[in-house]
N, C-alpha and C. Protein backbone atom coordinates (compact mmCIF):
# COMPACT_ATOMS: atom_id res chain seq x y z
N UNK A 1 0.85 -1.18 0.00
CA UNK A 1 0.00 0.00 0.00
C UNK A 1 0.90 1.24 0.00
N UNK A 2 0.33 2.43 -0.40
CA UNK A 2 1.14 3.49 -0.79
C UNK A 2 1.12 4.06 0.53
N UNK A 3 1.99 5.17 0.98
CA UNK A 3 2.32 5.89 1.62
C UNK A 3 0.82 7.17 1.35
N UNK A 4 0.26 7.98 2.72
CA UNK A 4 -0.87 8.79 2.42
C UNK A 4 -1.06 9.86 3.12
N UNK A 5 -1.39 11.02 2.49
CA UNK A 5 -1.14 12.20 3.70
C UNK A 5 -2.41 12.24 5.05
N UNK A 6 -2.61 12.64 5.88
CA UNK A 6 -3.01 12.32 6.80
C UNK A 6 -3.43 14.04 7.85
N UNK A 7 -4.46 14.51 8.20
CA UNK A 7 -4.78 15.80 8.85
C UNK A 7 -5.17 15.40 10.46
N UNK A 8 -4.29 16.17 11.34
CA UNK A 8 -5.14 15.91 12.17
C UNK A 8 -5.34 17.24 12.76
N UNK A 9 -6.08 18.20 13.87
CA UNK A 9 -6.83 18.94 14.32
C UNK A 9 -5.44 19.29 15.62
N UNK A 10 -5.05 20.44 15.55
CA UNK A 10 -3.95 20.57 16.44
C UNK A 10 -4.28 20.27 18.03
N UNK A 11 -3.32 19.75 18.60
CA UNK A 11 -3.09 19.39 19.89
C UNK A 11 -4.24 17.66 19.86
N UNK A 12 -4.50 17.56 18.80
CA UNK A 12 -5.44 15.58 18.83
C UNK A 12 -4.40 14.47 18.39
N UNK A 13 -5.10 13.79 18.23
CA UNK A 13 -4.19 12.35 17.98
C UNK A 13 -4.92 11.38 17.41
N UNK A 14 -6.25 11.81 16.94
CA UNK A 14 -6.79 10.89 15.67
C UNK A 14 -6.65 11.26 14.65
N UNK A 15 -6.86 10.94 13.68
CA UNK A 15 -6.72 11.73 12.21
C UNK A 15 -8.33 12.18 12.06
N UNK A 16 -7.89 13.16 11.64
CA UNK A 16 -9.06 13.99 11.00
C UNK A 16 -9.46 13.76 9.81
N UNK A 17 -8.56 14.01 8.95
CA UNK A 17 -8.88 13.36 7.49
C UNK A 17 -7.88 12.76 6.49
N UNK A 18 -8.03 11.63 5.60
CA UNK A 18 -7.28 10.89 5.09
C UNK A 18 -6.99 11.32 3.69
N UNK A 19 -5.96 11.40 2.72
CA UNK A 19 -5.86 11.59 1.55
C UNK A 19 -5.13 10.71 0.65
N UNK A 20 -4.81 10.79 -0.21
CA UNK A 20 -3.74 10.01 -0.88
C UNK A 20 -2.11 10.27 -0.73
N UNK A 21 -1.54 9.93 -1.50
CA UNK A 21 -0.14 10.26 -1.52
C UNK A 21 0.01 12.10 -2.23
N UNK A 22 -0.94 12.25 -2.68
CA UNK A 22 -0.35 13.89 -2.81
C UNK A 22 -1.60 14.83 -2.57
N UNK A 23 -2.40 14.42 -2.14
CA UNK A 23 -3.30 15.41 -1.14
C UNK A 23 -4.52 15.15 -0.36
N UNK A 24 -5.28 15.87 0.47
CA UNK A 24 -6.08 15.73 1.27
C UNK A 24 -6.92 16.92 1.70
N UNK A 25 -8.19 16.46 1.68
CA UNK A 25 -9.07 17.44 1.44
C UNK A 25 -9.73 17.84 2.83
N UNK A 26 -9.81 19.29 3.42
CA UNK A 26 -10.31 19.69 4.67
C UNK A 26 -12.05 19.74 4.29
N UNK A 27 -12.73 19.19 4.77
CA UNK A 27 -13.89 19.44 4.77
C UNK A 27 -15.01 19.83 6.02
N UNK A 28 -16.50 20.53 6.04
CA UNK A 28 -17.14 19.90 7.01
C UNK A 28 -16.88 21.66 7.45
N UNK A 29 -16.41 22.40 7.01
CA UNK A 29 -16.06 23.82 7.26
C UNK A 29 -17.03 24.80 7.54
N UNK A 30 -17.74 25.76 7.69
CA UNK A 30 -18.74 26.52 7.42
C UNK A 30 -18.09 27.50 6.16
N UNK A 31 -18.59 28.51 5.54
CA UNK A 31 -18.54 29.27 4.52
C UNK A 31 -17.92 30.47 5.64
N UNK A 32 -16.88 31.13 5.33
CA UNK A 32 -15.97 31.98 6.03
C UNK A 32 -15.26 31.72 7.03
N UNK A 33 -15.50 30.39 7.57
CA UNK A 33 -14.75 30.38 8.03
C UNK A 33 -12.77 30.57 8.31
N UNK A 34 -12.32 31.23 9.74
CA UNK A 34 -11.21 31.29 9.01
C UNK A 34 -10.25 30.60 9.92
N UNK A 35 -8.97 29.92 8.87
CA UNK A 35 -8.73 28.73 10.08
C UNK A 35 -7.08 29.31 10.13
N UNK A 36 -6.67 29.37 11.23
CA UNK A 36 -5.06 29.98 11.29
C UNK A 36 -4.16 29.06 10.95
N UNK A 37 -2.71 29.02 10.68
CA UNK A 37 -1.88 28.56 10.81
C UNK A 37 -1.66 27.42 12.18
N UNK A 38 -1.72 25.97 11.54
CA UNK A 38 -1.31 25.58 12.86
C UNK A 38 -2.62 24.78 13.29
N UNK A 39 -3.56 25.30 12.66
CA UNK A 39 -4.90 24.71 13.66
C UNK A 39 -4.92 23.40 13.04
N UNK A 40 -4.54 23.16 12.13
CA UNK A 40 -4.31 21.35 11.17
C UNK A 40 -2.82 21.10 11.05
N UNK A 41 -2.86 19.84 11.24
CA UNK A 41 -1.31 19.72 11.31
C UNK A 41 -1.42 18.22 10.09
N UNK A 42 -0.37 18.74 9.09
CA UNK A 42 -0.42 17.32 8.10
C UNK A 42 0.73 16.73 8.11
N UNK A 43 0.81 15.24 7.86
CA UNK A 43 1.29 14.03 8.33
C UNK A 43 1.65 12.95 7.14
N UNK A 44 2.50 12.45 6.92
CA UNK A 44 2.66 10.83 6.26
C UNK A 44 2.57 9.81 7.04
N UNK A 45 2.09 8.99 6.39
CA UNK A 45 1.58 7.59 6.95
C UNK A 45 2.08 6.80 6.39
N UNK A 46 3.12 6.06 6.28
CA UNK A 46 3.00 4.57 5.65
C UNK A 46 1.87 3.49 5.70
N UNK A 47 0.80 3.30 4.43
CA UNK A 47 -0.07 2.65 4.42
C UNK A 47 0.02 0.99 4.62
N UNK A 48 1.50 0.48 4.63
CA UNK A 48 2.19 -0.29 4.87
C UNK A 48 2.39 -1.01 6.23
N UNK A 49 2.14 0.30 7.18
CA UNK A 49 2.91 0.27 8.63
C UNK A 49 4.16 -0.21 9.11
N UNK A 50 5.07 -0.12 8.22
CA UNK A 50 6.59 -0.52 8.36
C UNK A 50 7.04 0.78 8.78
N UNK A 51 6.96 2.49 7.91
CA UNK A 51 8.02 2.89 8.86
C UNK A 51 6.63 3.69 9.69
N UNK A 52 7.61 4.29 10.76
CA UNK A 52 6.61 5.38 11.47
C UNK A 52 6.34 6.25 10.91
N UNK A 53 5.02 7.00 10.92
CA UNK A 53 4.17 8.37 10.87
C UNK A 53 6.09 9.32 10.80
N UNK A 54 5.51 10.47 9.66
CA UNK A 54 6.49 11.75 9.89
C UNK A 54 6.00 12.07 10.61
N UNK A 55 6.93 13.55 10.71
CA UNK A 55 6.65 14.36 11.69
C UNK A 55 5.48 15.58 11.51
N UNK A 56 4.60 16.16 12.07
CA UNK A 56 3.62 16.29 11.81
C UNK A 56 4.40 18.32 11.54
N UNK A 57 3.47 18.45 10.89
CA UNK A 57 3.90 20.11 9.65
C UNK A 57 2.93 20.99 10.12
N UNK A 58 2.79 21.86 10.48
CA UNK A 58 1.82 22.84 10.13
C UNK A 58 1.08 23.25 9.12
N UNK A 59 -0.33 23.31 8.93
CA UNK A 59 -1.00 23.46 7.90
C UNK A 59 -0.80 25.11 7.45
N UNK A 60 -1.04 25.54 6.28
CA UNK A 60 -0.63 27.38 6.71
C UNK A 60 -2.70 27.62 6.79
N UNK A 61 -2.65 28.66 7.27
CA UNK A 61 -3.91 29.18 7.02
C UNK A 61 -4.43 29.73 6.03
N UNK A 62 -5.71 29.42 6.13
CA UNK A 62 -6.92 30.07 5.14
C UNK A 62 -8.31 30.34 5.75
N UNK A 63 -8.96 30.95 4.80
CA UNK A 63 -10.20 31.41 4.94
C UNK A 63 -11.27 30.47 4.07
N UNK A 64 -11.91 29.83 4.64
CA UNK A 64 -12.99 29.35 4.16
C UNK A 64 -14.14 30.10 3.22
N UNK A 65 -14.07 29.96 1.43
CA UNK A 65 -14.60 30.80 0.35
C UNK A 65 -16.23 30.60 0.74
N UNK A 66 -16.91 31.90 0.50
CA UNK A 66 -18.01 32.01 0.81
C UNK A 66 -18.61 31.56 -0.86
N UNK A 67 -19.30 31.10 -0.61
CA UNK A 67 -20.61 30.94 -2.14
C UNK A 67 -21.70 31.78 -2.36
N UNK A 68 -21.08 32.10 -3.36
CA UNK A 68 -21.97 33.31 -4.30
C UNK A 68 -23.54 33.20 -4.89
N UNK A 69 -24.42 33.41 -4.61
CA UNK A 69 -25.60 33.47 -5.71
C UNK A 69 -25.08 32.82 -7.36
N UNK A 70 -25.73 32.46 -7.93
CA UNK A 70 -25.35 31.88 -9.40
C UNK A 70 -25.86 33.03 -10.01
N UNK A 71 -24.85 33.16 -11.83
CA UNK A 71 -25.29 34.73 -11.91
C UNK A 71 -26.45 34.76 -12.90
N UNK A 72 -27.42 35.84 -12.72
CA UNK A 72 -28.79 35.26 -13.75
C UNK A 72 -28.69 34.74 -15.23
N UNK A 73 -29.05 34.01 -15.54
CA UNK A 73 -29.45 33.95 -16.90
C UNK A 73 -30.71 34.30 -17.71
N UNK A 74 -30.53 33.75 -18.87
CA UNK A 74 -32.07 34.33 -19.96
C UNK A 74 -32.35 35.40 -19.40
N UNK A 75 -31.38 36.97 -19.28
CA UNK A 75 -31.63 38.35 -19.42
C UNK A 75 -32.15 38.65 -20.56
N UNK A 76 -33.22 39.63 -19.96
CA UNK A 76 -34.11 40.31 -21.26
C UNK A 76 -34.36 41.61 -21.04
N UNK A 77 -34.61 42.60 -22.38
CA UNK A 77 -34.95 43.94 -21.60
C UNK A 77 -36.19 44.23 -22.57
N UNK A 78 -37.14 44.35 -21.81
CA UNK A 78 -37.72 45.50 -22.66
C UNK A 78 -38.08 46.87 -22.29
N UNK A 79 -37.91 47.51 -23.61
CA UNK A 79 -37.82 49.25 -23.46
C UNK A 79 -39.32 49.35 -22.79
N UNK A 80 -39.76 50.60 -22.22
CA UNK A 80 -40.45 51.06 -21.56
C UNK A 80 -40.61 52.86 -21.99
N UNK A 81 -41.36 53.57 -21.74
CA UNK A 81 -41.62 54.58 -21.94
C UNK A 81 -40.41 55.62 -21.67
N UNK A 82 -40.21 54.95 -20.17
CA UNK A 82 -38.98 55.75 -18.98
C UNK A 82 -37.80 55.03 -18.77
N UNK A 83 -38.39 53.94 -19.49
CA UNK A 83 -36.86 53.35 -19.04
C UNK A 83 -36.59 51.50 -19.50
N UNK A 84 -37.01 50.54 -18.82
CA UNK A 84 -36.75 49.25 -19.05
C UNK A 84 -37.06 48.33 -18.41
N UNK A 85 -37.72 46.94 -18.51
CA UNK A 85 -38.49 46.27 -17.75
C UNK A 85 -36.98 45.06 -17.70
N UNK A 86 -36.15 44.62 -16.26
CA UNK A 86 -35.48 43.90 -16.64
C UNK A 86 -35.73 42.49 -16.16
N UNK A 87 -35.82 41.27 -16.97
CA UNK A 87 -35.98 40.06 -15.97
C UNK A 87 -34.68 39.35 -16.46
N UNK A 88 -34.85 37.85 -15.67
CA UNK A 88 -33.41 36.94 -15.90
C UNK A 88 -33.83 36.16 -14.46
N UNK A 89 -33.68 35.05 -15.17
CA UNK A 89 -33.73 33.94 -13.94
C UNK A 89 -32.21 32.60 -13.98
């Protein structure tokens, strides 16, 4: 079995979340959230269990991307006396 990166939640000792050999995905986040340096710490695993776990890294920080409205479609205008009737869904 391959070697796999591995997250765990600073100052724990289970894994948080599992990935492959070249990445691993934080999930389960709220939308803005913002997570500092340090608060995840990532790890190798030998999937093998021959050698030991590395040494565990600091994750750097980020901000959890907020989600946007989707942007309208089928815009239409029609002219108006004064001005313009606009829809789009």
């Amino acid at each position: 079995m391959a070697e796999k990166l591995v997250i765990y939640k600073k100052g724990e000792s289970t894994v948080s979340f599992t990935g492959d050999a070249d990445k691993v995905t934080i999930t389960g986040l709220a939308a803005g959230t913002v997570v500092a340096t340090g608060d995840y710490e990532l790890a190798v695993q030998d999937g093998d269990g021959v050698k030991p776990e590395s040494d565990h890294e600091p994750v750097t920080g980020f901000t959890v991307n907020v989600a946007k409205e989707a942007a309208p479609e089928n815009v239409t205008v029609t002219p108006t006396a004064d001005g313009a009737v606009v829809t789009g869904n």
